[in-house]
C-alpha atoms as a PDB file:
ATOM      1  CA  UNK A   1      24.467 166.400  75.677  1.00  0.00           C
ATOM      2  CA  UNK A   2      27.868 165.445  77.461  1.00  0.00           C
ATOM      3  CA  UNK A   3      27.698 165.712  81.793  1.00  0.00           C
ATOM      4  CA  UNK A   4      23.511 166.477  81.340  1.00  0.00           C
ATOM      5  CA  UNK A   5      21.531 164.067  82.721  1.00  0.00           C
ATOM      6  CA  UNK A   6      19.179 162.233  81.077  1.00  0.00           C
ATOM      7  CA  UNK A   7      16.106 159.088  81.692  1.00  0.00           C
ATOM      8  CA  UNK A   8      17.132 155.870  80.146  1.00  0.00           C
ATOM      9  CA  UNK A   9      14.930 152.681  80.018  1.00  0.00           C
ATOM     10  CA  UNK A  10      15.178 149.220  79.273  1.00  0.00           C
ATOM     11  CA  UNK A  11      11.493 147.795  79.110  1.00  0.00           C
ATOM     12  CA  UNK A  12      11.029 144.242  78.402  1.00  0.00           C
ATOM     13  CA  UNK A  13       8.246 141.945  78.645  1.00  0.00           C
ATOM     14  CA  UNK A  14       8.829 141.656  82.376  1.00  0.00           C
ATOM     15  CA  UNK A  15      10.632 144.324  84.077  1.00  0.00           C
ATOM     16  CA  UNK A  16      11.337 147.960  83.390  1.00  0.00           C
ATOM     17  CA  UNK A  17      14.327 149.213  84.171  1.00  0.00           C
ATOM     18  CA  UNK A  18      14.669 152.855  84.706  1.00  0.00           C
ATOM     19  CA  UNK A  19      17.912 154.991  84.860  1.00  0.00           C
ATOM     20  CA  UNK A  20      19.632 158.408  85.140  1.00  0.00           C
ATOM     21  CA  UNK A  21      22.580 158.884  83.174  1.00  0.00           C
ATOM     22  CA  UNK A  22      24.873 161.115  81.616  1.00  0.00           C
ATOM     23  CA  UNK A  23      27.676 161.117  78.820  1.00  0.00           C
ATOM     24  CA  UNK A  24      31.166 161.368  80.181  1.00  0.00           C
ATOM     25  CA  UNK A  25      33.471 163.973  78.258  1.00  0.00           C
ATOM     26  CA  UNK A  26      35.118 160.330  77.038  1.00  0.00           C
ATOM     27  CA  UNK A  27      32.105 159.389  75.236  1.00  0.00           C
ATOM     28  CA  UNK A  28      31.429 156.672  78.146  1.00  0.00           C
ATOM     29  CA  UNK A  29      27.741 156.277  79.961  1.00  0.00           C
ATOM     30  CA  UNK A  30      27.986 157.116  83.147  1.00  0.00           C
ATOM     31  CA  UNK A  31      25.163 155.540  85.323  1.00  0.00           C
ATOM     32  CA  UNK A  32      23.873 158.065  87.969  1.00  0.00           C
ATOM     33  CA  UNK A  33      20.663 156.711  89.440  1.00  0.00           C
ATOM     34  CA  UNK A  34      18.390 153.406  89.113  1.00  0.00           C
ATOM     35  CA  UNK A  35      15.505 151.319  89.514  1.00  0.00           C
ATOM     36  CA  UNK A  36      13.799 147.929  88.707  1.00  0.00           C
ATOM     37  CA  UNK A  37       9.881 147.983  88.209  1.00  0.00           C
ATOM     38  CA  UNK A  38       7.785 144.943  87.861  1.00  0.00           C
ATOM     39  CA  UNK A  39       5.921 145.654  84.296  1.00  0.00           C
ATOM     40  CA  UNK A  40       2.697 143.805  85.185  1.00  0.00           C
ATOM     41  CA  UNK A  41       2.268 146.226  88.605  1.00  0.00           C
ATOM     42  CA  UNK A  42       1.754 148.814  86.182  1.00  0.00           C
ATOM     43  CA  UNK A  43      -1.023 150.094  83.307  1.00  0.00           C
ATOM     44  CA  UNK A  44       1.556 150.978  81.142  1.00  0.00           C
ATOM     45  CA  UNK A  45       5.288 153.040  80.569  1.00  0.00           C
ATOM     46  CA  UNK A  46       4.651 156.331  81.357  1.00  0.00           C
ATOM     47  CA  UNK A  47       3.208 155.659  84.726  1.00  0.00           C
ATOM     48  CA  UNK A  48       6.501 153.679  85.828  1.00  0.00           C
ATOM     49  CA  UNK A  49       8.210 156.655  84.472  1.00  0.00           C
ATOM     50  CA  UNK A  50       6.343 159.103  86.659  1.00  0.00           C
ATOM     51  CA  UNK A  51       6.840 156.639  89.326  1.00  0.00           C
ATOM     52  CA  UNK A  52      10.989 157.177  89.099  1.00  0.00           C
ATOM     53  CA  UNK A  53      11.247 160.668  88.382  1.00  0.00           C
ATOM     54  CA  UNK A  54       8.680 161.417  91.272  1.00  0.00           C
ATOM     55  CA  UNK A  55      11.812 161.261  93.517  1.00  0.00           C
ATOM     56  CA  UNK A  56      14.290 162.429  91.372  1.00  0.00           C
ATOM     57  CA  UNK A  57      15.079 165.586  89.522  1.00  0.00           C
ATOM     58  CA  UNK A  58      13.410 166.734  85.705  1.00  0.00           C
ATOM     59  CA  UNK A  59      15.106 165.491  82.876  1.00  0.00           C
ATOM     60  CA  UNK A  60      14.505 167.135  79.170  1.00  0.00           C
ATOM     61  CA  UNK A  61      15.809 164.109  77.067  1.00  0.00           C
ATOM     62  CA  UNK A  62      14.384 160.457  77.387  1.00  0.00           C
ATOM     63  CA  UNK A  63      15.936 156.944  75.685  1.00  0.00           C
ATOM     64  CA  UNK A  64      13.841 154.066  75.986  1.00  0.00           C
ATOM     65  CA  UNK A  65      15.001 150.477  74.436  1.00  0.00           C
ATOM     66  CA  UNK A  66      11.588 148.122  74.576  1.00  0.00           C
ATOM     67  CA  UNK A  67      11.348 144.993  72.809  1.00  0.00           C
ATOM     68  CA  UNK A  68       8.750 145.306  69.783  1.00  0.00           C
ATOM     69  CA  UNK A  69       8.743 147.360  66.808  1.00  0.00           C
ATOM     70  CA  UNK A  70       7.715 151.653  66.401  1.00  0.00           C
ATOM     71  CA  UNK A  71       4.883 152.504  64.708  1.00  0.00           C
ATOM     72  CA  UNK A  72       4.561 156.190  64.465  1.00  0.00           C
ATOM     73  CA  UNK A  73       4.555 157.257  68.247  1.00  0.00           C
ATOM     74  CA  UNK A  74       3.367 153.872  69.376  1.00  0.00           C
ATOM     75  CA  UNK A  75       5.808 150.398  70.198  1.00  0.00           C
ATOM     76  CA  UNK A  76       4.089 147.218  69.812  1.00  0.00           C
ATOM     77  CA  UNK A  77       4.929 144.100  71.335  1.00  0.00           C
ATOM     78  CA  UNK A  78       3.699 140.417  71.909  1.00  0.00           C
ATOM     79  CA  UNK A  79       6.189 140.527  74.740  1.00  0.00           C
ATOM     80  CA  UNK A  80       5.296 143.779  76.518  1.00  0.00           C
ATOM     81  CA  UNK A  81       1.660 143.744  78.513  1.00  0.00           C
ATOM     82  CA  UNK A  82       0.497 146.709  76.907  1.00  0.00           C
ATOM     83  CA  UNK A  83       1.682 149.202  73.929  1.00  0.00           C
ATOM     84  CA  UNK A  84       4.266 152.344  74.475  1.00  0.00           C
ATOM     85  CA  UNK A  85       2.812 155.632  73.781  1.00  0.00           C
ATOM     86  CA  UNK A  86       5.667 158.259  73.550  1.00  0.00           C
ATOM     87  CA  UNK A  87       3.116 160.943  73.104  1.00  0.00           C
ATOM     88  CA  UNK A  88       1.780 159.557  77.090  1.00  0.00           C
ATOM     89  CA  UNK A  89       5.746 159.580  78.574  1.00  0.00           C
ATOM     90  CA  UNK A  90       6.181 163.375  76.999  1.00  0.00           C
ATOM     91  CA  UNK A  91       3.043 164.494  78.559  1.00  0.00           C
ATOM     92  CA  UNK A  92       5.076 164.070  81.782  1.00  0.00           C
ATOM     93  CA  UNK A  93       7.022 166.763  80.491  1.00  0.00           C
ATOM     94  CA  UNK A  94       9.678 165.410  79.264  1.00  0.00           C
ATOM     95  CA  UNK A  95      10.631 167.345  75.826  1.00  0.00           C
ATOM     96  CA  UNK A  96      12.354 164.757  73.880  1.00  0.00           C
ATOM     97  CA  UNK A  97      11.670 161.118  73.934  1.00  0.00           C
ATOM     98  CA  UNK A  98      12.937 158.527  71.660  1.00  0.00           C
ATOM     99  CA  UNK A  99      12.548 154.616  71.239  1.00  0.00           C
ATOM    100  CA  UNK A 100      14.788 151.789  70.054  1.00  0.00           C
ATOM    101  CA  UNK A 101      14.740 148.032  69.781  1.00  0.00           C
ATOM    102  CA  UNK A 102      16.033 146.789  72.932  1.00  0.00           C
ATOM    103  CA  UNK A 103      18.124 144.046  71.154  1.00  0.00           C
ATOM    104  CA  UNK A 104      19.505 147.248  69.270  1.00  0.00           C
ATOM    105  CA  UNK A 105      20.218 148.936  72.190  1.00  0.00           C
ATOM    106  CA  UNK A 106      22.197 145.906  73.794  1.00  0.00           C
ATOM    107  CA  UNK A 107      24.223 146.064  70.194  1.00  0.00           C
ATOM    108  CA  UNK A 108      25.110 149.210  71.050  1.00  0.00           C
ATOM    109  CA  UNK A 109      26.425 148.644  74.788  1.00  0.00           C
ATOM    110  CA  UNK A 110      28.516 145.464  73.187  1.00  0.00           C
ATOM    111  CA  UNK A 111      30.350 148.352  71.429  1.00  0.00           C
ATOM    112  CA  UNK A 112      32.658 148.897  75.015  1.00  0.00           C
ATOM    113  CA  UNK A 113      33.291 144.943  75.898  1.00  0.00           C
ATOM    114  CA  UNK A 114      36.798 143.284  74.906  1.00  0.00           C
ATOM    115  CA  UNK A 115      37.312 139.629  73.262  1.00  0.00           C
ATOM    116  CA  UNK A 116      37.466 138.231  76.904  1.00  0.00           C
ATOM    117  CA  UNK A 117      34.470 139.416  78.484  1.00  0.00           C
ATOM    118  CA  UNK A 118      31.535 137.023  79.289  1.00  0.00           C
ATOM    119  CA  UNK A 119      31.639 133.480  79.390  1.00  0.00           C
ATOM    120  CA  UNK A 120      32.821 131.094  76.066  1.00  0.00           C
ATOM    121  CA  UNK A 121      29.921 128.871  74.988  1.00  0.00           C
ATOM    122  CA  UNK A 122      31.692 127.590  72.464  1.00  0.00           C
ATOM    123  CA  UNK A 123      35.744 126.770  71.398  1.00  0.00           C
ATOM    124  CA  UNK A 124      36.432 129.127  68.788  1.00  0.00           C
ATOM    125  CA  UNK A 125      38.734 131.833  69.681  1.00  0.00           C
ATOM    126  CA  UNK A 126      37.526 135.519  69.042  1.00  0.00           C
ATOM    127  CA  UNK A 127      39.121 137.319  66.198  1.00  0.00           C
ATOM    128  CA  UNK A 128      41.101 140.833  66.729  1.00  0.00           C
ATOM    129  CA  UNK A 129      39.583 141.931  63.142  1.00  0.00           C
ATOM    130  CA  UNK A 130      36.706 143.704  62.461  1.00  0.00           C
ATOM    131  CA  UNK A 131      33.051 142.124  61.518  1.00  0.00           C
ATOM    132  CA  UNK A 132      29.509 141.560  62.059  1.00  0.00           C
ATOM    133  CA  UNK A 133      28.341 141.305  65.851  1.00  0.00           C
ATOM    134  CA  UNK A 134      25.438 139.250  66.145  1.00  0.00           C
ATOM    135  CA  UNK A 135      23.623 140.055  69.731  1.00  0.00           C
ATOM    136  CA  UNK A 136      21.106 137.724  70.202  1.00  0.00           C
ATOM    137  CA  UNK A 137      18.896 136.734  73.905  1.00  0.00           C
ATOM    138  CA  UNK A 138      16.385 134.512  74.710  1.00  0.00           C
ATOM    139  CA  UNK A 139      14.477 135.788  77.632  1.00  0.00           C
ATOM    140  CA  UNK A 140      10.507 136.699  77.441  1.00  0.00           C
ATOM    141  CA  UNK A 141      10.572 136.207  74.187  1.00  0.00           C
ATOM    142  CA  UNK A 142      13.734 135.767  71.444  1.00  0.00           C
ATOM    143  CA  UNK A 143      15.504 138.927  70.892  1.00  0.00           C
ATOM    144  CA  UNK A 144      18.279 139.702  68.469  1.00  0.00           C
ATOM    145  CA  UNK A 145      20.298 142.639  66.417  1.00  0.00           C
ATOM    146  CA  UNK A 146      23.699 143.618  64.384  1.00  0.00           C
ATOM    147  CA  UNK A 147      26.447 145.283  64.694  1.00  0.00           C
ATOM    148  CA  UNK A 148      28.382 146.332  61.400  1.00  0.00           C
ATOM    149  CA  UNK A 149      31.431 147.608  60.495  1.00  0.00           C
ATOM    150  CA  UNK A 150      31.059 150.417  58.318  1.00  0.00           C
ATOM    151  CA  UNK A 151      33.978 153.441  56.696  1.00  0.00           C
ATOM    152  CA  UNK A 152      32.140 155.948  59.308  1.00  0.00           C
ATOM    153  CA  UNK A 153      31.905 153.794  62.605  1.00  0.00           C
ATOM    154  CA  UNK A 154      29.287 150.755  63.625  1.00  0.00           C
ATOM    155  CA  UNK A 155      26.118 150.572  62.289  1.00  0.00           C
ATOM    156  CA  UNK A 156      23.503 148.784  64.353  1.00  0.00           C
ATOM    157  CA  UNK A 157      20.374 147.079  63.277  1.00  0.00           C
ATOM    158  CA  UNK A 158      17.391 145.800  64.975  1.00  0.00           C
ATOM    159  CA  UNK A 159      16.019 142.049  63.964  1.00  0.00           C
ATOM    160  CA  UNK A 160      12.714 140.018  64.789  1.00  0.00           C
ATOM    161  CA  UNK A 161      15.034 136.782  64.456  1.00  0.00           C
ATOM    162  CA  UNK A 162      12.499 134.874  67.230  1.00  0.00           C
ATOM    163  CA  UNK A 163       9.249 135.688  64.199  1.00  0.00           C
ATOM    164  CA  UNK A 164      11.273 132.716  61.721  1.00  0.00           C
ATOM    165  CA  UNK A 165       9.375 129.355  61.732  1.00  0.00           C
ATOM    166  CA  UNK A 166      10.749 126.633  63.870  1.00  0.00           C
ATOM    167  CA  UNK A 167      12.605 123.896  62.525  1.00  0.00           C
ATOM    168  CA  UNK A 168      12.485 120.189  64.282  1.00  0.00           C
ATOM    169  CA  UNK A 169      15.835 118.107  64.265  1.00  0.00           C
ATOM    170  CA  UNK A 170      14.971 114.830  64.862  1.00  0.00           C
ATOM    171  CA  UNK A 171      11.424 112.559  65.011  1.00  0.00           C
ATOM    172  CA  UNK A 172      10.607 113.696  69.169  1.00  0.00           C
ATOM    173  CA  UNK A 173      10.906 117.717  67.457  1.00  0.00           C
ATOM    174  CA  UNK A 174       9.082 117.079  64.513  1.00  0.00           C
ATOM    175  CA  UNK A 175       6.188 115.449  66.732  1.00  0.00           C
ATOM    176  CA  UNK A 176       6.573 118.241  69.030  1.00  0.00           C
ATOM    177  CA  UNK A 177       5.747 120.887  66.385  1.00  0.00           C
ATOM    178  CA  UNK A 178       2.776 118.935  65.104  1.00  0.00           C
ATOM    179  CA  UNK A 179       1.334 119.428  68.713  1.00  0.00           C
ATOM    180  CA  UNK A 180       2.428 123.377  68.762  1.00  0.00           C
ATOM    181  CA  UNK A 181       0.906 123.964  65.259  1.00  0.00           C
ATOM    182  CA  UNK A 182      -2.606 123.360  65.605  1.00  0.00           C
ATOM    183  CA  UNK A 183      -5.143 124.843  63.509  1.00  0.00           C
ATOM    184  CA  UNK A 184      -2.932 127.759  63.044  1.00  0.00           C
ATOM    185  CA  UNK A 185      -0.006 126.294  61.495  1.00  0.00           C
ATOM    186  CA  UNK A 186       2.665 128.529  62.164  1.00  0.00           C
ATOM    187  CA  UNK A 187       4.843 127.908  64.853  1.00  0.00           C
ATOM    188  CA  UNK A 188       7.849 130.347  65.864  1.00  0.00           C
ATOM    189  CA  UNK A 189      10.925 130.132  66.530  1.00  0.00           C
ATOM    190  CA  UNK A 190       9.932 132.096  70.088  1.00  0.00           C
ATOM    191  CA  UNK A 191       7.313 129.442  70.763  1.00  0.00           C
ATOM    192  CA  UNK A 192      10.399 127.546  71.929  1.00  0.00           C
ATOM    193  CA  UNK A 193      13.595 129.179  72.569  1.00  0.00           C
ATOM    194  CA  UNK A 194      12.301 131.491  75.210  1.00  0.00           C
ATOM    195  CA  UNK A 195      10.931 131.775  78.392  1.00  0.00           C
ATOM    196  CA  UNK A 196       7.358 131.137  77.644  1.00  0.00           C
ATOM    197  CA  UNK A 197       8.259 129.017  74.850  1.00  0.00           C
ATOM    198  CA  UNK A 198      10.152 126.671  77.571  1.00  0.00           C
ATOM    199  CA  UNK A 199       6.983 126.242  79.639  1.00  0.00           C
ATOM    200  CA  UNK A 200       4.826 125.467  75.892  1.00  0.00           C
ATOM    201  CA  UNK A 201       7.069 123.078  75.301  1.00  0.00           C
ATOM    202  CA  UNK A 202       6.959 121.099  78.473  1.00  0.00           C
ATOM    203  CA  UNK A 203       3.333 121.704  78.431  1.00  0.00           C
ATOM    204  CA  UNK A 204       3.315 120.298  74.789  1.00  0.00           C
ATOM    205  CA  UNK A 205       5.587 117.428  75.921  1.00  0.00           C
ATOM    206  CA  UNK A 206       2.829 116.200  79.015  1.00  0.00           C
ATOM    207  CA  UNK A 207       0.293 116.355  76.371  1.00  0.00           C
ATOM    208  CA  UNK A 208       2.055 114.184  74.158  1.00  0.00           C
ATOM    209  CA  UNK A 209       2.834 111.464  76.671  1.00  0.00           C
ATOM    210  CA  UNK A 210      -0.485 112.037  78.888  1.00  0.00           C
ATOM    211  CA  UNK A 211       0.987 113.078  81.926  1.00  0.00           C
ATOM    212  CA  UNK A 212      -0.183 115.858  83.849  1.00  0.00           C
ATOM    213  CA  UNK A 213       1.997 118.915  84.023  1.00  0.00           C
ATOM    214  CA  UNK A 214       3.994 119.628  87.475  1.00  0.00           C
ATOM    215  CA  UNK A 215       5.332 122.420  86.470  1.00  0.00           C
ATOM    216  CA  UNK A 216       4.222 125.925  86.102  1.00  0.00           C
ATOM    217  CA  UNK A 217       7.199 128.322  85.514  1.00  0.00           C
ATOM    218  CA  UNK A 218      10.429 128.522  83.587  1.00  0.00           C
ATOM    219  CA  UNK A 219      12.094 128.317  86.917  1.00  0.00           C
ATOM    220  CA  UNK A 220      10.122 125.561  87.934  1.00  0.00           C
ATOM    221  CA  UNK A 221      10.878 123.593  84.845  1.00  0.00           C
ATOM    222  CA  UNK A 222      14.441 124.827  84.699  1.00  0.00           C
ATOM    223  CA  UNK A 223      14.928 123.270  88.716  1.00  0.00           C
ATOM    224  CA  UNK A 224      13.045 119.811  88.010  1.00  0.00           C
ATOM    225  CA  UNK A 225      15.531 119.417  84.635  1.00  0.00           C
ATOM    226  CA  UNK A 226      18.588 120.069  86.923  1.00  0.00           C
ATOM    227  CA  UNK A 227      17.748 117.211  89.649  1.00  0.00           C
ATOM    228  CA  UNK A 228      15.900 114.989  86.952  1.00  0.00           C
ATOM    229  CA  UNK A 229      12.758 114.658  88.718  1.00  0.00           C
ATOM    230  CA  UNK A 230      10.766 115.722  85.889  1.00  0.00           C
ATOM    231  CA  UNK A 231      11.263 113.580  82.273  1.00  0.00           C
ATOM    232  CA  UNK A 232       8.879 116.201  80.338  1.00  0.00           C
ATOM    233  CA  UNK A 233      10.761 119.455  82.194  1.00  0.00           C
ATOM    234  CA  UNK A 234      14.419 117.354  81.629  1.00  0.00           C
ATOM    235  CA  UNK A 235      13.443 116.711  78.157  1.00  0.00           C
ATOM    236  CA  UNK A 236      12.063 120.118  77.659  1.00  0.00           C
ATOM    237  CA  UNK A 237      15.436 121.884  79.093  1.00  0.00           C
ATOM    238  CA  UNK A 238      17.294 119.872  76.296  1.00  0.00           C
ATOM    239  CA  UNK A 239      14.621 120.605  73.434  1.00  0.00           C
ATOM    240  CA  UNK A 240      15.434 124.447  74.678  1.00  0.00           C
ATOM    241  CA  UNK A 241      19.343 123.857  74.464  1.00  0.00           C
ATOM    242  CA  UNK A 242      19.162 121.931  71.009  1.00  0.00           C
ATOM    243  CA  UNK A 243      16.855 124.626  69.566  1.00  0.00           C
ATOM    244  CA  UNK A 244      18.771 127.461  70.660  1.00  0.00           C
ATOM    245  CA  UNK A 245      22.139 125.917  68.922  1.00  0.00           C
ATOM    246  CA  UNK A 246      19.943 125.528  65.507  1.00  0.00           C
ATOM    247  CA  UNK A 247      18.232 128.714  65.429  1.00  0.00           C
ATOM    248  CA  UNK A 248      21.962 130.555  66.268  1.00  0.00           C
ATOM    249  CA  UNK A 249      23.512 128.423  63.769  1.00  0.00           C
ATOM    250  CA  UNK A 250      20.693 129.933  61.393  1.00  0.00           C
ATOM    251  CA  UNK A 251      20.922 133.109  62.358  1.00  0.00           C
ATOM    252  CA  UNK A 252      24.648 133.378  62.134  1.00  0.00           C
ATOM    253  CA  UNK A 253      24.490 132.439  58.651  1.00  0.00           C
ATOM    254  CA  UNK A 254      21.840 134.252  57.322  1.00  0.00           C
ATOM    255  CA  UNK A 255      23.441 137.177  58.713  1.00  0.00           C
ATOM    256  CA  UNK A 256      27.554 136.426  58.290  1.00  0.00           C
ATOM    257  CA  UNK A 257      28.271 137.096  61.415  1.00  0.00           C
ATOM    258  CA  UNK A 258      31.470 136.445  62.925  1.00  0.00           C
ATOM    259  CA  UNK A 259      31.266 136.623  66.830  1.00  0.00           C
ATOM    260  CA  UNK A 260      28.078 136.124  68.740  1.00  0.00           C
ATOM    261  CA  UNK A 261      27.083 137.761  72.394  1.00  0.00           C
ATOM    262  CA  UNK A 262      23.761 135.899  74.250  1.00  0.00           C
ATOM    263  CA  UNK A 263      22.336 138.583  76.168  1.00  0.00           C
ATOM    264  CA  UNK A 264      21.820 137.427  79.817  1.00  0.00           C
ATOM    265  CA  UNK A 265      18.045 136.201  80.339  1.00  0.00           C
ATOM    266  CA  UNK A 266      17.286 132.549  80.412  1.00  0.00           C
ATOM    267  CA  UNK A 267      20.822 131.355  79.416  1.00  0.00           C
ATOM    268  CA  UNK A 268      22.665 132.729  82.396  1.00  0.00           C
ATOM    269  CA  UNK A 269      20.224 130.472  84.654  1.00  0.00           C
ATOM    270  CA  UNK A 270      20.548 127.207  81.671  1.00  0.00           C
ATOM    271  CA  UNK A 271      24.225 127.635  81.483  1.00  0.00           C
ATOM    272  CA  UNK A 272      25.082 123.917  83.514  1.00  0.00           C
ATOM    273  CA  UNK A 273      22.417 122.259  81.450  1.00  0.00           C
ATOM    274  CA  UNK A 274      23.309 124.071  77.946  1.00  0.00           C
ATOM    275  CA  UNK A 275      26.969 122.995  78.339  1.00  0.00           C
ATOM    276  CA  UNK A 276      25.201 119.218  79.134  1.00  0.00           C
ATOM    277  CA  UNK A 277      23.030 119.590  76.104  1.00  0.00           C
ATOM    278  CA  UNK A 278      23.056 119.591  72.214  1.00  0.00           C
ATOM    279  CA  UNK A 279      23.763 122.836  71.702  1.00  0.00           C
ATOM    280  CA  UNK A 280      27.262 123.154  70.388  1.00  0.00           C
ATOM    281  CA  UNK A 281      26.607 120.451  68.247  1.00  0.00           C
ATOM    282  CA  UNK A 282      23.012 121.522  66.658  1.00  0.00           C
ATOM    283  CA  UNK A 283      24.897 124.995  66.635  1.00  0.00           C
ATOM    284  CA  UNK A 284      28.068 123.023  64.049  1.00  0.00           C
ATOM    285  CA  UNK A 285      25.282 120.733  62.465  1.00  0.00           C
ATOM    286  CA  UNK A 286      25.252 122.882  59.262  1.00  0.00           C
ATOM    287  CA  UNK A 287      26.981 120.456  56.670  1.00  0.00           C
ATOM    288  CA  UNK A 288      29.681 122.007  54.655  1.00  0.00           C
ATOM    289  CA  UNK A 289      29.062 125.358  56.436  1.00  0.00           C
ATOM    290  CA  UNK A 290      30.227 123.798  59.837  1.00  0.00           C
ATOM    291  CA  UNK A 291      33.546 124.546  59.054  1.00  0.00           C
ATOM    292  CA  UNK A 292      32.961 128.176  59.045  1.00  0.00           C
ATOM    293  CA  UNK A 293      30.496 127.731  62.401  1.00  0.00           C
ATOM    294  CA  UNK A 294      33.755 126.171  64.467  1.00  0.00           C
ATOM    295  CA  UNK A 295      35.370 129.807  63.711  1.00  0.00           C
ATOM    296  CA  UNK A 296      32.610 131.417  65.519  1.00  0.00           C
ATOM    297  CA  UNK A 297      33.042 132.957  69.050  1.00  0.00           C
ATOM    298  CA  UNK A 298      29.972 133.000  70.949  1.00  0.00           C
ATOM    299  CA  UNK A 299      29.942 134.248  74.372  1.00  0.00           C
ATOM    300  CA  UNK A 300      27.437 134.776  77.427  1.00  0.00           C
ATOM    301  CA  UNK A 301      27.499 138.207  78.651  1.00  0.00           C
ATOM    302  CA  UNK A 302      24.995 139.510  81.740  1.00  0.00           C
ATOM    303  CA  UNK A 303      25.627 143.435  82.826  1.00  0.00           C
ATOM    304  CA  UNK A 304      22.259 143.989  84.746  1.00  0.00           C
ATOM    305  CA  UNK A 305      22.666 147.343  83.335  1.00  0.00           C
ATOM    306  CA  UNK A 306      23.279 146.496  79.735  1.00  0.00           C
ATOM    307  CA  UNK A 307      20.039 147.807  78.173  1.00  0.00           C
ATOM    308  CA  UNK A 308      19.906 151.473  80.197  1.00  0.00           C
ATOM    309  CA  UNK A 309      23.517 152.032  78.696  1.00  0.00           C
ATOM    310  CA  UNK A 310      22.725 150.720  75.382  1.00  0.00           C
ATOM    311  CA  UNK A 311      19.966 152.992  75.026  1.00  0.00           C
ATOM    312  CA  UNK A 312      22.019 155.812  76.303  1.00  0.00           C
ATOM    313  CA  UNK A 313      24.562 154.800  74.172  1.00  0.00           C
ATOM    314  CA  UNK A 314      22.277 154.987  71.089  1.00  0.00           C
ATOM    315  CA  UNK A 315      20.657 158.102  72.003  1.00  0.00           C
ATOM    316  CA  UNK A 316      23.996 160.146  72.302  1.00  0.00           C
ATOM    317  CA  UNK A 317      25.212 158.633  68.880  1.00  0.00           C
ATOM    318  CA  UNK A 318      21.900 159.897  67.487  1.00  0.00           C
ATOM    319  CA  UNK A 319      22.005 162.899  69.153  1.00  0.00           C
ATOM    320  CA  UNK A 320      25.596 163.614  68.235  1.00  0.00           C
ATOM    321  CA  UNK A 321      24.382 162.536  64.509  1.00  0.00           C
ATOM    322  CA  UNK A 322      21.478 165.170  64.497  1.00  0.00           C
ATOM    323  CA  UNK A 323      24.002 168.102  66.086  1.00  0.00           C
ATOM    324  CA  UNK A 324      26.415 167.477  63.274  1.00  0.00           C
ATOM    325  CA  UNK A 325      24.070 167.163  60.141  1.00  0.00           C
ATOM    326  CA  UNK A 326      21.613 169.525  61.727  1.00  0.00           C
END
């Protein structure tokens, strides 16, 4: 496995990122080659894979992180625009292919990043001992996964945080769900703390008040909050930032963790309005347990290449695994 070079891909439910790496003799992920793809210009993964390698020399060994969860030899997502067949991506003769949860994956490139890298979002200092890492990232939808401390290394697990039901805070949230619910009832925690779930929310927030929408994208919404032209996009921005600080703080707890590392996405482009908004204190508003929220770190982190190396990074562990027990 170590100096061979190898695919790794980071598909999420808007770009594809496709990569040629290799394993150092240091254990470290070298990045060789890459490219960004645009998932909706495409009928599915393997074509987007065809479309890198066309240029590039064969690889044998594949590692794909995708947000969604494996079924057999098929990933489903209601983020990605269409399923992942593995059986369709080895057909393009590549021998070996493998899939992860790309939150997993991003666990696993966390494994290489110090106390001081990224940016604080909150006070608390980060502690030199050991304990559960709690990677979480609201982008198309709400991603998250663990990292654990275990006799024999880190062990990493995958999460569908985003699927818990949403919680309101205050009288304008609780009114706010009523709208989202609907004759379904359920209403996700992704139905707000996302992407998407930013532009239901601002759309739910014009219904409310009967005011036409202005505003289309997350982008859009995100640039009307920031010059307060908008109310519904302003208030939406700080519904986002509130609801993101609760659904942490939850998270955190149900889980013990004691650090916390937001993945990039939406929160890199928020950060001037989240440190503005509610979030640090819906992310403390836990009672007696606040105590024990002020002692944890959370930090910002966004490597454009995070979720190619995490997948690499999980696929040599795995691969090292299967060589040693095989």
């Amino acid at each position: 496995m170590i100096g061979k070079p190898f695919l790794a891909a980071d598909i999420g439910g808007t770009h594809a990122r496709m990569a040629l790496v290799r394993v150092r003799a240091d254990g470290h992920i070298e990045l060789l080659d890459q490219h960004k793809y645009l998932c909706a210009d495409f009928p599915g993964p393997a074509p987007i894979v065809a479309e890198f390698l066309s240029t590039r020399a064969s690889v044998d060994d594949a590692a794909i992180g995708c947000a969604g969860l494996r079924q057999g030899q098929t990933v489903i997502s209601i983020n990605l625009p269409w399923p992942i067949e593995l059986e369709q991506i080895r057909a393009l003769g590549i021998a070996r292919v493998a899939a992860v949860n790309d939150f997993l994956a991003v666990a696993h490139a966390t494994q290489c990043m110090g106390a001081g890298d990224g940016v604080p979002l909150t006070p608390a200092a980060d502690s030199p001992e050991p304990g559960t890492v709690l990677v979480v990232g609201p982008g198309t939808g709400f991603g998250a996964a663990l990292r654990v401390p275990t006799n024999h290394g880190w062990l990493v697990l995958p999460s569908e945080a985003g699927q818990v039901s949403l919680a309101p805070g205050n009288a304008r949230e609780r009114a706010l769900l009523a709208q989202l619910q609907g004759p379904a009832g359920y209403v996700r925690a992704e139905h707000v703390v996302c992407g998407p779930g930013l532009c239901t929310t601002y759309h739910a927030l014009c219904a409310l008040d009967g005011v036409p929408p202005r505003c289309q994208t997350p982008a859009d919404i995100a640039t009307a909050a920031a010059v307060g032209e908008d109310r519904q996009a302003t208030e939406a921005a700080a519904i986002f930032c509130a609801q993101f600080g609760s659904v942490l703080a939850d998270t955190v707890m149900v889980t013990a963790a004691t650090r916390v590392y937001v993945a990039g996405g939406i929160i890199t482009k928020f950060l001037p309005l989240l440190k503005r908004s509610d979030f640090l204190a819906r992310f403390l508003d836990k009672g007696v347990m606040r105590e024990v929220l002020e002692r944890v770190p959370v930090r910002l982190i966004d490597h454009p290449h995070k979720g190619v190396i995490g997948a690499a990074a999980w696929y040599a562990q795995q691969h090292t695994i299967d060589q040693g027990t095989a």
